[in-house]
C-alpha atoms as a PDB file:
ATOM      1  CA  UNK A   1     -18.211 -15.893   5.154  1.00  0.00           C
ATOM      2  CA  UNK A   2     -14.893 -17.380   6.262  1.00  0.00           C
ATOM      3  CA  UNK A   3     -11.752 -16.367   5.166  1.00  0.00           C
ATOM      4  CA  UNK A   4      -9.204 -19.499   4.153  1.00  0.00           C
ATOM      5  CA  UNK A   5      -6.523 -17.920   2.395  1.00  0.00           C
ATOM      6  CA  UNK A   6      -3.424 -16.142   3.282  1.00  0.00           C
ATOM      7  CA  UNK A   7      -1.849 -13.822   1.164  1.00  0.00           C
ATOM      8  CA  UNK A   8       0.621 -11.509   2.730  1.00  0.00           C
ATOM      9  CA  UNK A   9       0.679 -13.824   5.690  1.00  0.00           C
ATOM     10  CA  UNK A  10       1.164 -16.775   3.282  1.00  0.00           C
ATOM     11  CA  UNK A  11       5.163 -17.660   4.651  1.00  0.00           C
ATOM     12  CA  UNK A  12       4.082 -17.043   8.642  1.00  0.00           C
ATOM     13  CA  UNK A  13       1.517 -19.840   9.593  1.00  0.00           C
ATOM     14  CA  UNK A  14       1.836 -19.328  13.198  1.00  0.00           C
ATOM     15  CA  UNK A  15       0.494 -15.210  12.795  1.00  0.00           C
ATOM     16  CA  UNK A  16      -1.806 -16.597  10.086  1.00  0.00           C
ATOM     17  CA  UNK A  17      -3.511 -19.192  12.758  1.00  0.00           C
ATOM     18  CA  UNK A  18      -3.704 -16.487  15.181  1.00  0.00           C
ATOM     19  CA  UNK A  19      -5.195 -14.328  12.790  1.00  0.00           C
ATOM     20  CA  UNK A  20      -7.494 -17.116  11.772  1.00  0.00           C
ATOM     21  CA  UNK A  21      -8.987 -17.568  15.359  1.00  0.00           C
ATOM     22  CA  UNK A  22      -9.220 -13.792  15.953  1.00  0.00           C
ATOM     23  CA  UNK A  23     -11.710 -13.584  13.101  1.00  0.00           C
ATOM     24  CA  UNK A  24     -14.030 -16.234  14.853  1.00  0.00           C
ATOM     25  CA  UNK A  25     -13.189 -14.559  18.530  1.00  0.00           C
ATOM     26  CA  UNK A  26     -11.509 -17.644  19.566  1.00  0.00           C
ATOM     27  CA  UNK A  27      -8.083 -15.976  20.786  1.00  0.00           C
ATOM     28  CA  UNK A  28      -5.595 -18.238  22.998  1.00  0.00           C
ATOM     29  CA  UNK A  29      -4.227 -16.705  26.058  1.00  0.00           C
ATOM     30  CA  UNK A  30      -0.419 -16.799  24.190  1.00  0.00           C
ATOM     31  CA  UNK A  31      -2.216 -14.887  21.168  1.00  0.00           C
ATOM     32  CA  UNK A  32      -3.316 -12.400  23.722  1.00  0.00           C
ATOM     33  CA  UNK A  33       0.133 -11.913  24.891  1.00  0.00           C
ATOM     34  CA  UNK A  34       1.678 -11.726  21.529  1.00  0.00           C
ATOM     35  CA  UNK A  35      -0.637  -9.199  20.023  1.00  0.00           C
ATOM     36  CA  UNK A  36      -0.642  -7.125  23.551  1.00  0.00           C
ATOM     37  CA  UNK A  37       3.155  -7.137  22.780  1.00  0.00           C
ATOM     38  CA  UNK A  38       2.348  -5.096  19.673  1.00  0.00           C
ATOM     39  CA  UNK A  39       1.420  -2.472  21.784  1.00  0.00           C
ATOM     40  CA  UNK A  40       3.259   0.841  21.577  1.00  0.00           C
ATOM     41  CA  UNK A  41       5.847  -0.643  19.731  1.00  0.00           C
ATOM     42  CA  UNK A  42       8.475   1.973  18.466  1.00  0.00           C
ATOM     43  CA  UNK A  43      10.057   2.131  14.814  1.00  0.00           C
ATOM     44  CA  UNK A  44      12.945   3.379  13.577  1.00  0.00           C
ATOM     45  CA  UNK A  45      12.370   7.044  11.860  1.00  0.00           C
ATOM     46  CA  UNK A  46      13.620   5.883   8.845  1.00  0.00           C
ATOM     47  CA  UNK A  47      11.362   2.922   7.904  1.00  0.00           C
ATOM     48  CA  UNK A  48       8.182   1.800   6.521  1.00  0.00           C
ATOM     49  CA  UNK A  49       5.316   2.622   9.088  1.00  0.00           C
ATOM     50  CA  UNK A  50       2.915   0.705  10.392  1.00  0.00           C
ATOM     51  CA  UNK A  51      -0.358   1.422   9.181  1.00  0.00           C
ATOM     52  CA  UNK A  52      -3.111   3.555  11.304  1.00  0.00           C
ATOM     53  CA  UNK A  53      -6.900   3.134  10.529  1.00  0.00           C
ATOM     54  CA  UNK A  54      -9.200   5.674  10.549  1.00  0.00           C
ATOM     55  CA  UNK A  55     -13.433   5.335  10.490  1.00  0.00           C
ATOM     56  CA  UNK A  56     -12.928   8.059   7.445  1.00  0.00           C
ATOM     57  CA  UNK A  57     -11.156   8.426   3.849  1.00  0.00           C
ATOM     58  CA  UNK A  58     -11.142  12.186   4.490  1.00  0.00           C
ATOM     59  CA  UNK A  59      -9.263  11.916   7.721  1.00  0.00           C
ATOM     60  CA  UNK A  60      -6.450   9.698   6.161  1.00  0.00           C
ATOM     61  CA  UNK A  61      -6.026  11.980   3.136  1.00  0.00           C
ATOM     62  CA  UNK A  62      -5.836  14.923   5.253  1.00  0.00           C
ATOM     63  CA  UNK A  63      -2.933  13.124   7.227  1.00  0.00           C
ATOM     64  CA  UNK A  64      -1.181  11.683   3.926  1.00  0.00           C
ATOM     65  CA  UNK A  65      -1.527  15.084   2.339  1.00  0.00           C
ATOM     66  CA  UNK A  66      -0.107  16.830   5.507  1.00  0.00           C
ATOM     67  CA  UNK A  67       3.008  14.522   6.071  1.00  0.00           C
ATOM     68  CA  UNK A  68       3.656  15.185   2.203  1.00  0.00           C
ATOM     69  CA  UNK A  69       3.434  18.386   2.229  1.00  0.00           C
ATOM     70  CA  UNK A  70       5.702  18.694   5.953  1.00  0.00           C
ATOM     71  CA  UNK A  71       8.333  16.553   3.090  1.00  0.00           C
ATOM     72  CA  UNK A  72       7.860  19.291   0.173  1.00  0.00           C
ATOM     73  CA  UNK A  73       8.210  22.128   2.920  1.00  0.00           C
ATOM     74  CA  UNK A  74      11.739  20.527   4.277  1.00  0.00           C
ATOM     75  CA  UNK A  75      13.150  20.316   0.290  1.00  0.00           C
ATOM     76  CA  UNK A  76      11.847  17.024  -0.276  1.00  0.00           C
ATOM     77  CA  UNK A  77      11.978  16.166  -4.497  1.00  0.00           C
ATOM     78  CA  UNK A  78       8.176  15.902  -5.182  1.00  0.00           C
ATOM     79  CA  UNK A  79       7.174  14.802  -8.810  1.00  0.00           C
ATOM     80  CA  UNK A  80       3.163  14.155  -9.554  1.00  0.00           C
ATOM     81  CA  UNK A  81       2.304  11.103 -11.742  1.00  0.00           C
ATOM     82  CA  UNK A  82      -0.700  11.881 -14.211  1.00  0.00           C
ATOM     83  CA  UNK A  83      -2.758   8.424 -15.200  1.00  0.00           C
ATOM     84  CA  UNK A  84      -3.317   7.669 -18.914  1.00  0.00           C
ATOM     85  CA  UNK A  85      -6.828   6.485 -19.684  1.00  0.00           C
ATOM     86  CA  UNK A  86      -8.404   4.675 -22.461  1.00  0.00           C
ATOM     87  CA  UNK A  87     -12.202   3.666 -23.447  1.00  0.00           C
ATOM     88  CA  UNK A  88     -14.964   4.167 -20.837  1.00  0.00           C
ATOM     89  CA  UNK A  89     -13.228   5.989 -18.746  1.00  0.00           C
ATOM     90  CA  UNK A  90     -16.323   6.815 -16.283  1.00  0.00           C
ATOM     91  CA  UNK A  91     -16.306   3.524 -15.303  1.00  0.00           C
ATOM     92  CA  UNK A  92     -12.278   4.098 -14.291  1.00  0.00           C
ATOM     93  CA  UNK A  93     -13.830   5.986 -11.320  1.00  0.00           C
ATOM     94  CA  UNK A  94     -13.806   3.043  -8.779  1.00  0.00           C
ATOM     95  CA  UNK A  95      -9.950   2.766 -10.115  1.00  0.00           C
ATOM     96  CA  UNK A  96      -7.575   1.632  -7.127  1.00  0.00           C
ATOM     97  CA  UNK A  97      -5.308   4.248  -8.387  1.00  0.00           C
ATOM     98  CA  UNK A  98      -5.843   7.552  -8.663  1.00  0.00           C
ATOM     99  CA  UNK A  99      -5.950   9.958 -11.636  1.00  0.00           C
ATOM    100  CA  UNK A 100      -3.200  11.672 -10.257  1.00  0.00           C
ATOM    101  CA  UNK A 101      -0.340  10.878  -7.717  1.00  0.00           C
ATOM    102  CA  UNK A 102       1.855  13.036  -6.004  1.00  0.00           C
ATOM    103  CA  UNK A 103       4.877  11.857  -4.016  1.00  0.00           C
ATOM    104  CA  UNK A 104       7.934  12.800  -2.621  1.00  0.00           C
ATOM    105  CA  UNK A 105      11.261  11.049  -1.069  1.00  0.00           C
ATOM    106  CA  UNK A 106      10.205   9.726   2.351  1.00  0.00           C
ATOM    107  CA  UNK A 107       6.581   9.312   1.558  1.00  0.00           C
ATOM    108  CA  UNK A 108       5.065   6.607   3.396  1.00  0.00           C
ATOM    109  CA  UNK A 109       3.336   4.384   0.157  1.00  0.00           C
ATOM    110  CA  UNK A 110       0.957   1.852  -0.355  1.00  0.00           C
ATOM    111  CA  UNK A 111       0.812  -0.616  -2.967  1.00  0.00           C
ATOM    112  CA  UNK A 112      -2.731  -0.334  -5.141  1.00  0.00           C
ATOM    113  CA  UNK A 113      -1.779  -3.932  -7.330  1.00  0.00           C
ATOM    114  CA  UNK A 114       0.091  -6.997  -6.848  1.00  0.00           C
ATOM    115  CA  UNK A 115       3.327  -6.657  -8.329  1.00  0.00           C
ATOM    116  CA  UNK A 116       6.147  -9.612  -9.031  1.00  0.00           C
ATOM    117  CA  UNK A 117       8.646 -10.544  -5.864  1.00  0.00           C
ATOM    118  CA  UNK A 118       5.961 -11.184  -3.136  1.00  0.00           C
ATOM    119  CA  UNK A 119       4.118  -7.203  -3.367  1.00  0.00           C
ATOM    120  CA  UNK A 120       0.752  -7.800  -2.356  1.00  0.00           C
ATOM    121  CA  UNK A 121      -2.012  -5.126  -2.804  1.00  0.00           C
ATOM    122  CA  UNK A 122      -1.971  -3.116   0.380  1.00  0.00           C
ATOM    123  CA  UNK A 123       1.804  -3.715   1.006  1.00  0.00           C
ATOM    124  CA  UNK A 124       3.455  -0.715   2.388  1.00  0.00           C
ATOM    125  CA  UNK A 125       6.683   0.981   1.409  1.00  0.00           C
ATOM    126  CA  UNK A 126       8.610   4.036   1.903  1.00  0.00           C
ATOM    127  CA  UNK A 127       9.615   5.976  -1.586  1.00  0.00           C
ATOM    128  CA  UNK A 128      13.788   5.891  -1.277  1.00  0.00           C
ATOM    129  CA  UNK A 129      14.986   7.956  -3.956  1.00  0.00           C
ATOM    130  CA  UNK A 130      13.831   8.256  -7.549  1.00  0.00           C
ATOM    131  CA  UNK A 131      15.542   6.036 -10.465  1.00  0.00           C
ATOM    132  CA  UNK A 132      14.903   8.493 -13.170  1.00  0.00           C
ATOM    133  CA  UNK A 133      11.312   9.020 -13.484  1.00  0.00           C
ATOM    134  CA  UNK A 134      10.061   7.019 -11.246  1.00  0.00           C
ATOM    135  CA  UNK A 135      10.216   6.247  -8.074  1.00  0.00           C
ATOM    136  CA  UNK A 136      12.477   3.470  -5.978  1.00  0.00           C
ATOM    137  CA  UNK A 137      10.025   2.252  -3.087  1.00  0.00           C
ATOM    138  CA  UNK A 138      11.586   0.376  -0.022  1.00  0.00           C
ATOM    139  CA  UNK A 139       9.470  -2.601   0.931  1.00  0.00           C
ATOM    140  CA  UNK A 140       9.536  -5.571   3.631  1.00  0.00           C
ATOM    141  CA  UNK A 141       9.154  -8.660   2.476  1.00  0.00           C
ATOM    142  CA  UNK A 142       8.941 -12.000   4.737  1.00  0.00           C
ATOM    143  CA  UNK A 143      11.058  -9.476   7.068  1.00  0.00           C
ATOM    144  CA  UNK A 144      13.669  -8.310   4.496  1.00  0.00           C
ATOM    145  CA  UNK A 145      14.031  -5.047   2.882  1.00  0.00           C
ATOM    146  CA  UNK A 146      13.573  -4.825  -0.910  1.00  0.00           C
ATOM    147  CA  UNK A 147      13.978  -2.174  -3.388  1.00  0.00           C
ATOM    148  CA  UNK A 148      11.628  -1.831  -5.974  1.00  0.00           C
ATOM    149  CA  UNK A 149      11.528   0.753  -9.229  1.00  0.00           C
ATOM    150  CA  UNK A 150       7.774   0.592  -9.483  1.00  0.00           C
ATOM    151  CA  UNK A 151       6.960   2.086 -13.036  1.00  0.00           C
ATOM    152  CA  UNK A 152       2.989   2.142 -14.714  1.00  0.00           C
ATOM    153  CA  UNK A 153       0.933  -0.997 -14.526  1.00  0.00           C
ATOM    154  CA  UNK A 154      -2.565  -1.177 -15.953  1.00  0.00           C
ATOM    155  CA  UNK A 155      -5.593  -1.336 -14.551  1.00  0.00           C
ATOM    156  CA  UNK A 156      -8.304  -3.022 -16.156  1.00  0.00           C
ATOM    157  CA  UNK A 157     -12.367  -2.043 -16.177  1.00  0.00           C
ATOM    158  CA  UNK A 158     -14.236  -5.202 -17.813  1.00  0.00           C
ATOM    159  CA  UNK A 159     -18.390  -5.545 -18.963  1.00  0.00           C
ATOM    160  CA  UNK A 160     -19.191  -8.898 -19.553  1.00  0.00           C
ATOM    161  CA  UNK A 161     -15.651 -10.115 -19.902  1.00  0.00           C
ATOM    162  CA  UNK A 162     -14.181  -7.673 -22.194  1.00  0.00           C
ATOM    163  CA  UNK A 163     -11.575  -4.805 -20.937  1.00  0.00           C
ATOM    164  CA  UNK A 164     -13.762  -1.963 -21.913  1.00  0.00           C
ATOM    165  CA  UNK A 165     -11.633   0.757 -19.952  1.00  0.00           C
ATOM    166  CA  UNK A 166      -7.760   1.138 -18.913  1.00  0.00           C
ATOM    167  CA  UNK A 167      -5.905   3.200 -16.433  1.00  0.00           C
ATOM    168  CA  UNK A 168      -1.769   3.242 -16.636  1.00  0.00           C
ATOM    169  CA  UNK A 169      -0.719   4.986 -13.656  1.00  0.00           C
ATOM    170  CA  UNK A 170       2.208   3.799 -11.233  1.00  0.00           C
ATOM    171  CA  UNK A 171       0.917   1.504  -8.615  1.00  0.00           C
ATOM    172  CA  UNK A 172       1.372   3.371  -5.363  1.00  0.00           C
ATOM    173  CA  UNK A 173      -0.935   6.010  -3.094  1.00  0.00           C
ATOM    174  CA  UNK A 174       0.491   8.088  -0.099  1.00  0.00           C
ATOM    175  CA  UNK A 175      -0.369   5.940   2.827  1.00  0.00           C
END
């Protein structure tokens, strides 16, 4: 299986084309050089972070839950966003977002749904402030910051076509 189309690189061919050949292990000497220019790149302590991969789910939520709860601990304003479900909801258990989701100002976020404005799945964010009930989420888009109020969005289980299940939860998890 190839890969052909760009999504959050969509409006940056040149890092799409060098994405492109690292997937086939064709990597130009210049891609090399950008890439290794990457390297221990430092960030400003205020802004979205990059993200780290782990081999293991339980290792990231131990390190999500711990930064949270470091933000709780220094009189961060934590609120906890309970999903509402509907129909099967068994089959809600392979849901992108959780049942529950607990955040805080300063939490480092990731976006579980494509939202309006360029938010791809998987973009990242830092939670600002909240706007009433929910919460305002600082993103980068094509290298600009954005604010965003993300409120609920559904999420949809289907059998043979027909939505059979429904999650409304807000579209974010600690990242």
């Amino acid at each position: 299986m190839t890969l052909t189309a760009a999504f959050r690189q969509k409006n940056d061919s040149g890092f799409f084309s060098l994405l492109q050949r690292l997937r086939v292990g064709r990597l130009r000497s210049e891609d090399v050089e950008a890439l290794n220019g990457c390297v221990d790149r430092r960030f400003p302590a205020d802004s979205i972070e990059p993200t780290i991969l782990h081999s293991h789910c339980a290792a990231v939520g131990g390190i999500n839950e711990g930064r949270l709860k470091e933000l709780e601990e220094a009189g961060g304003d934590a609120r906890s966003f309970e999903a509402k479900d509907e129909g099967l909801v068994d089959l809600l258990r392979a849901c992108p977002a959780k049942k529950i989701v607990r955040l805080c100002a300063g939490a480092q976020v990731i976006l579980t749904k494509n939202l309006p404005g360029g938010l791809a799945n998987g973009s990242r964010g830092v939670v600002e402030e909240w706007a009433g009930e929910i919460p305002r989420v600082k993103f980068s888009v094509n290298g600009a910051e954005v604010f965003f109020n993300v409120g609920r969005v559904d999420f949809e289980a289907t059998l043979a076509g027909k939505v059979v299940a429904k999650r409304s939860q807000i579209p974010l998890a600690l990242g």
